[in-house]
N, C-alpha and C. Protein backbone atom coordinates (compact mmCIF):
# COMPACT_ATOMS: atom_id res chain seq x y z
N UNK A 1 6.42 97.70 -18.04
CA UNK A 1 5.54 96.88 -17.24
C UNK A 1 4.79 95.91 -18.15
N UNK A 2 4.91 94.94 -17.51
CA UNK A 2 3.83 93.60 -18.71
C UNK A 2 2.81 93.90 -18.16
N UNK A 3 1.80 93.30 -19.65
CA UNK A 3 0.56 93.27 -19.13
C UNK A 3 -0.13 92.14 -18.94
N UNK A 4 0.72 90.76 -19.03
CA UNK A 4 0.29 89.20 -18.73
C UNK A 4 -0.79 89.10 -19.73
N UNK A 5 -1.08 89.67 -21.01
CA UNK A 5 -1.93 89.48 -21.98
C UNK A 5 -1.40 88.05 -22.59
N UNK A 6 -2.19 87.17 -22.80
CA UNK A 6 -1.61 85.68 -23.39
C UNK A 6 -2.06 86.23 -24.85
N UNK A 7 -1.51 85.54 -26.14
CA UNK A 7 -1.94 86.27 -27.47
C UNK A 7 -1.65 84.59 -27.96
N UNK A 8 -2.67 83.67 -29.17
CA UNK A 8 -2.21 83.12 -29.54
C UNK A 8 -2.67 83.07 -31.46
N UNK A 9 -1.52 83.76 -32.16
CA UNK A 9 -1.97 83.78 -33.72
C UNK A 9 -1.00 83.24 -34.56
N UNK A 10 -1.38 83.69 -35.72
CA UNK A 10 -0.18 82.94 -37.30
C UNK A 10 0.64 83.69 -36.72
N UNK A 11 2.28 84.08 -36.91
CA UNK A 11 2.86 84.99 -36.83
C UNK A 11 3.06 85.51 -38.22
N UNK A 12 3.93 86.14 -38.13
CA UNK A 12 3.53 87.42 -39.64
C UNK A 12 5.49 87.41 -40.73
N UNK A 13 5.18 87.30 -41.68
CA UNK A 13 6.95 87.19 -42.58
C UNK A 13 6.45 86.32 -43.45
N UNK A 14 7.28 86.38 -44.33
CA UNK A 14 7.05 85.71 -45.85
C UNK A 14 7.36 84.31 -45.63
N UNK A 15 6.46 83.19 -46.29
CA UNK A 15 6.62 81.98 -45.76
C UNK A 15 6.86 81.75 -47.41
N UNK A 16 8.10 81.40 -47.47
CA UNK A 16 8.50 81.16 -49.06
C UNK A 16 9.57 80.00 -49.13
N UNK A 17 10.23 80.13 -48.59
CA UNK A 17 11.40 79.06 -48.54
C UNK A 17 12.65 79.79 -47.95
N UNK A 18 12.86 80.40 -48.29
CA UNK A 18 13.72 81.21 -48.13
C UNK A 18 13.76 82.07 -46.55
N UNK A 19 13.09 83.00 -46.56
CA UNK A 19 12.67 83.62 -44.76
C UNK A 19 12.66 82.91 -43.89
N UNK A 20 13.70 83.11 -42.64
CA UNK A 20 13.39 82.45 -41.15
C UNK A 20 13.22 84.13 -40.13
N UNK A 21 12.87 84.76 -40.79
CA UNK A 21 12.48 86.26 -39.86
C UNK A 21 11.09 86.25 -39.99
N UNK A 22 10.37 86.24 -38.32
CA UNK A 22 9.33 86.12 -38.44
C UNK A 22 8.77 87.09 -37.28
N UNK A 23 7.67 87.91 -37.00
CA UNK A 23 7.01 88.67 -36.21
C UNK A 23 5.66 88.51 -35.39
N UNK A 24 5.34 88.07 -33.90
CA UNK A 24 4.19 88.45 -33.51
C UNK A 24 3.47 89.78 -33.30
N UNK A 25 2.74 90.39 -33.04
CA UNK A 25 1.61 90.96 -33.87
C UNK A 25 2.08 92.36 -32.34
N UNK A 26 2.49 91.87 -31.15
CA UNK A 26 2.98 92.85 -30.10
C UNK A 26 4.21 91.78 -29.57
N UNK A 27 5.12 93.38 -28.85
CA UNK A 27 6.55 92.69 -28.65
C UNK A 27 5.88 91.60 -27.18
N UNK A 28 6.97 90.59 -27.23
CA UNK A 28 6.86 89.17 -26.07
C UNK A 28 7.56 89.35 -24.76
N UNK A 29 6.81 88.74 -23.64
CA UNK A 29 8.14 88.96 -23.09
C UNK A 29 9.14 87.71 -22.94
N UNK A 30 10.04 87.98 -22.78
CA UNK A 30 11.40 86.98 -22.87
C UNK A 30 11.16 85.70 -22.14
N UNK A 31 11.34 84.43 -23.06
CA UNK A 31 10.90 83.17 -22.53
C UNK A 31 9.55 83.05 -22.41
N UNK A 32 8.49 83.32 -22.99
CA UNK A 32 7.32 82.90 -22.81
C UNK A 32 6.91 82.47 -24.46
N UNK A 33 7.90 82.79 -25.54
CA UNK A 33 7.20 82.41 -26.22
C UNK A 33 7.33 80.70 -26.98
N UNK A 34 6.27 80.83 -27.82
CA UNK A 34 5.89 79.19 -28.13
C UNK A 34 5.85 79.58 -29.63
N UNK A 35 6.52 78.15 -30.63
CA UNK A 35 6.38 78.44 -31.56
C UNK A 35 5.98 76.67 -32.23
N UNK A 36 4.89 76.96 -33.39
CA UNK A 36 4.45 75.83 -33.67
C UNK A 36 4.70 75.89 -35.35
N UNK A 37 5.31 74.64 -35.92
CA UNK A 37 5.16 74.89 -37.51
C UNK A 37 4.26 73.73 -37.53
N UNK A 38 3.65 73.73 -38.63
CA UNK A 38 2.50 72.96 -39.28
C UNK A 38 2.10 71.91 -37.95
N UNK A 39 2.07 72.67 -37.03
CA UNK A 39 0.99 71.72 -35.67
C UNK A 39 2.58 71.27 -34.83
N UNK A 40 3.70 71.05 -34.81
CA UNK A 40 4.85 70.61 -34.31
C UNK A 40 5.22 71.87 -33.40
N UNK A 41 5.45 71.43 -32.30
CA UNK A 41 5.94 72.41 -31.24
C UNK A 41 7.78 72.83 -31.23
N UNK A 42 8.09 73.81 -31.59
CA UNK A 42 9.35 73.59 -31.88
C UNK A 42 10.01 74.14 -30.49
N UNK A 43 11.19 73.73 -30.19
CA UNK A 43 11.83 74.37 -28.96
C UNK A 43 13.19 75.52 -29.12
N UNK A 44 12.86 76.35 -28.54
CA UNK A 44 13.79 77.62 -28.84
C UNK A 44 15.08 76.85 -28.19
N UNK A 45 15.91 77.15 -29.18
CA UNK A 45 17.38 76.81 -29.51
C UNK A 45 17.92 75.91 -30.32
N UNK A 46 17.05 74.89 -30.28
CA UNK A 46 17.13 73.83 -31.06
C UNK A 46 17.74 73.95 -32.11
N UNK A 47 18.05 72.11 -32.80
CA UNK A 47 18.73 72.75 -34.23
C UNK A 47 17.55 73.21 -35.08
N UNK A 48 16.48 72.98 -34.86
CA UNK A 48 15.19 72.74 -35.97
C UNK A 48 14.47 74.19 -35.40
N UNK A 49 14.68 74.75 -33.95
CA UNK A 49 13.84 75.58 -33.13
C UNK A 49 13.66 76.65 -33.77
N UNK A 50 14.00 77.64 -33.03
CA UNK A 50 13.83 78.64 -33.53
C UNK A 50 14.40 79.82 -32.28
N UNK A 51 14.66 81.09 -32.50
CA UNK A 51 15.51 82.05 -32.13
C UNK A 51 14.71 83.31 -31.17
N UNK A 52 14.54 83.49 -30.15
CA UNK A 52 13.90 84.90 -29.61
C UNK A 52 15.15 85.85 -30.10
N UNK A 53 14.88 86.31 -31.29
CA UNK A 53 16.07 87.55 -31.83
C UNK A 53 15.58 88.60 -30.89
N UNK A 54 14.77 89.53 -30.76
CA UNK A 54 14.12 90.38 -30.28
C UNK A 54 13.17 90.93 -29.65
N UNK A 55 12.56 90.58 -28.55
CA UNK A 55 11.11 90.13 -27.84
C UNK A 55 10.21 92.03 -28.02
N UNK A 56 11.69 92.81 -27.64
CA UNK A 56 10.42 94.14 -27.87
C UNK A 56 10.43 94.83 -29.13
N UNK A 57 10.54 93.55 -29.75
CA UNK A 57 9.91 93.85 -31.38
C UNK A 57 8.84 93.34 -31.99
N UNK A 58 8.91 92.07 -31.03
CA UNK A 58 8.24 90.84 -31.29
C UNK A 58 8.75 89.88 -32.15
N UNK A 59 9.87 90.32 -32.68
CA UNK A 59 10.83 89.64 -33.71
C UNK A 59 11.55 87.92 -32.99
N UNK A 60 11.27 87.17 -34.33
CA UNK A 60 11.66 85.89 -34.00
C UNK A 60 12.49 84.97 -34.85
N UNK A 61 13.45 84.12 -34.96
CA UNK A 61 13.88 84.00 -36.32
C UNK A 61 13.95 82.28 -36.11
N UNK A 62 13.48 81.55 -37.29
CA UNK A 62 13.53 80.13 -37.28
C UNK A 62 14.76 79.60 -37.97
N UNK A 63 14.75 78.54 -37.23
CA UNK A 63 16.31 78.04 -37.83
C UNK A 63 16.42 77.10 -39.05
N UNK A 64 15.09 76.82 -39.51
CA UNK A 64 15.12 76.65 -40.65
C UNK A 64 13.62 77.37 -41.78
N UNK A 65 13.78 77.90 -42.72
CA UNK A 65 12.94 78.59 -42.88
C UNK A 65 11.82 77.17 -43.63
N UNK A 66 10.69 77.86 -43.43
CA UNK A 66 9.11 77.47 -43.81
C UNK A 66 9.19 77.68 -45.34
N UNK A 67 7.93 76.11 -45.88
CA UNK A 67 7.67 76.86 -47.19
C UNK A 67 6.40 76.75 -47.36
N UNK A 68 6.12 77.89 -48.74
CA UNK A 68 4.76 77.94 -48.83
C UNK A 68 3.70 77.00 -48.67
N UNK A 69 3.13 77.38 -48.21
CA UNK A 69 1.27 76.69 -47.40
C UNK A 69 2.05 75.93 -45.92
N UNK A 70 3.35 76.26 -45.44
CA UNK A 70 3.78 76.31 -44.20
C UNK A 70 2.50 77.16 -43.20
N UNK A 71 2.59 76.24 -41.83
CA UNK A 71 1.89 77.55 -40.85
C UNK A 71 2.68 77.87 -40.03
N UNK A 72 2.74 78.62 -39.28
CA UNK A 72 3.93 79.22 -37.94
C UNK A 72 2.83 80.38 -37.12
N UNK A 73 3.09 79.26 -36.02
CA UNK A 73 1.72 80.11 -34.85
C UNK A 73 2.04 80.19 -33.72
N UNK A 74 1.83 81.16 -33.01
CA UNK A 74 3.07 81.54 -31.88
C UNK A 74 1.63 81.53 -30.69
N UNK A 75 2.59 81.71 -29.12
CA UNK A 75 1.61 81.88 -28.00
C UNK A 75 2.57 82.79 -27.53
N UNK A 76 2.39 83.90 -26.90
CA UNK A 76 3.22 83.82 -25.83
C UNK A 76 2.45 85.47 -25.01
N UNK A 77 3.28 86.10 -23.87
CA UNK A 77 2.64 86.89 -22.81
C UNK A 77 3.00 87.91 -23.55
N UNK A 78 2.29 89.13 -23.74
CA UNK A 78 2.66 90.46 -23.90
C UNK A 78 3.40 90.85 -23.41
N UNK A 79 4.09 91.64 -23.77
CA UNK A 79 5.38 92.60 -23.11
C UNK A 79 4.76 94.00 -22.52
């Protein structure tokens, strides 16, 4: 059962160059989430977007990875 909790933070994974595996903080539910790099709204699928790998993990994967002093800040509904 969701709990329609809206959550909006950094998400969490090594921002190095290298990593596009990234985690919100509780699992999402499917299609609600939002993902922003350095203020840019990216769109899931995209070539640049980014991936709902796993929503009841909270697991997310970008299609191109971030580098350091990168931000990546997610919105989306609790699961």
């Amino acid at each position: 059962m969701a709990t329609n909790d809206e959550h909006v933070e950094v998400a969490t994974g090594d921002i190095n160059g290298a990593n596009t595996t990234f985690f919100t903080i509780f699992a999402y539910q499917s299609d609600t989430l939002k993902v922003w790099h350095n203020g840019h709204l990216f769109r899931r699928d995209d070539d640049d977007g980014f991936i709902e790998t796993n929503p009841g993990t909270g697991e997310f994967t970008m299609k191109e990875s971030p580098f350091e002093g990168d931000t990546i800040v997610v919105r989306y509904m609790e699961a």
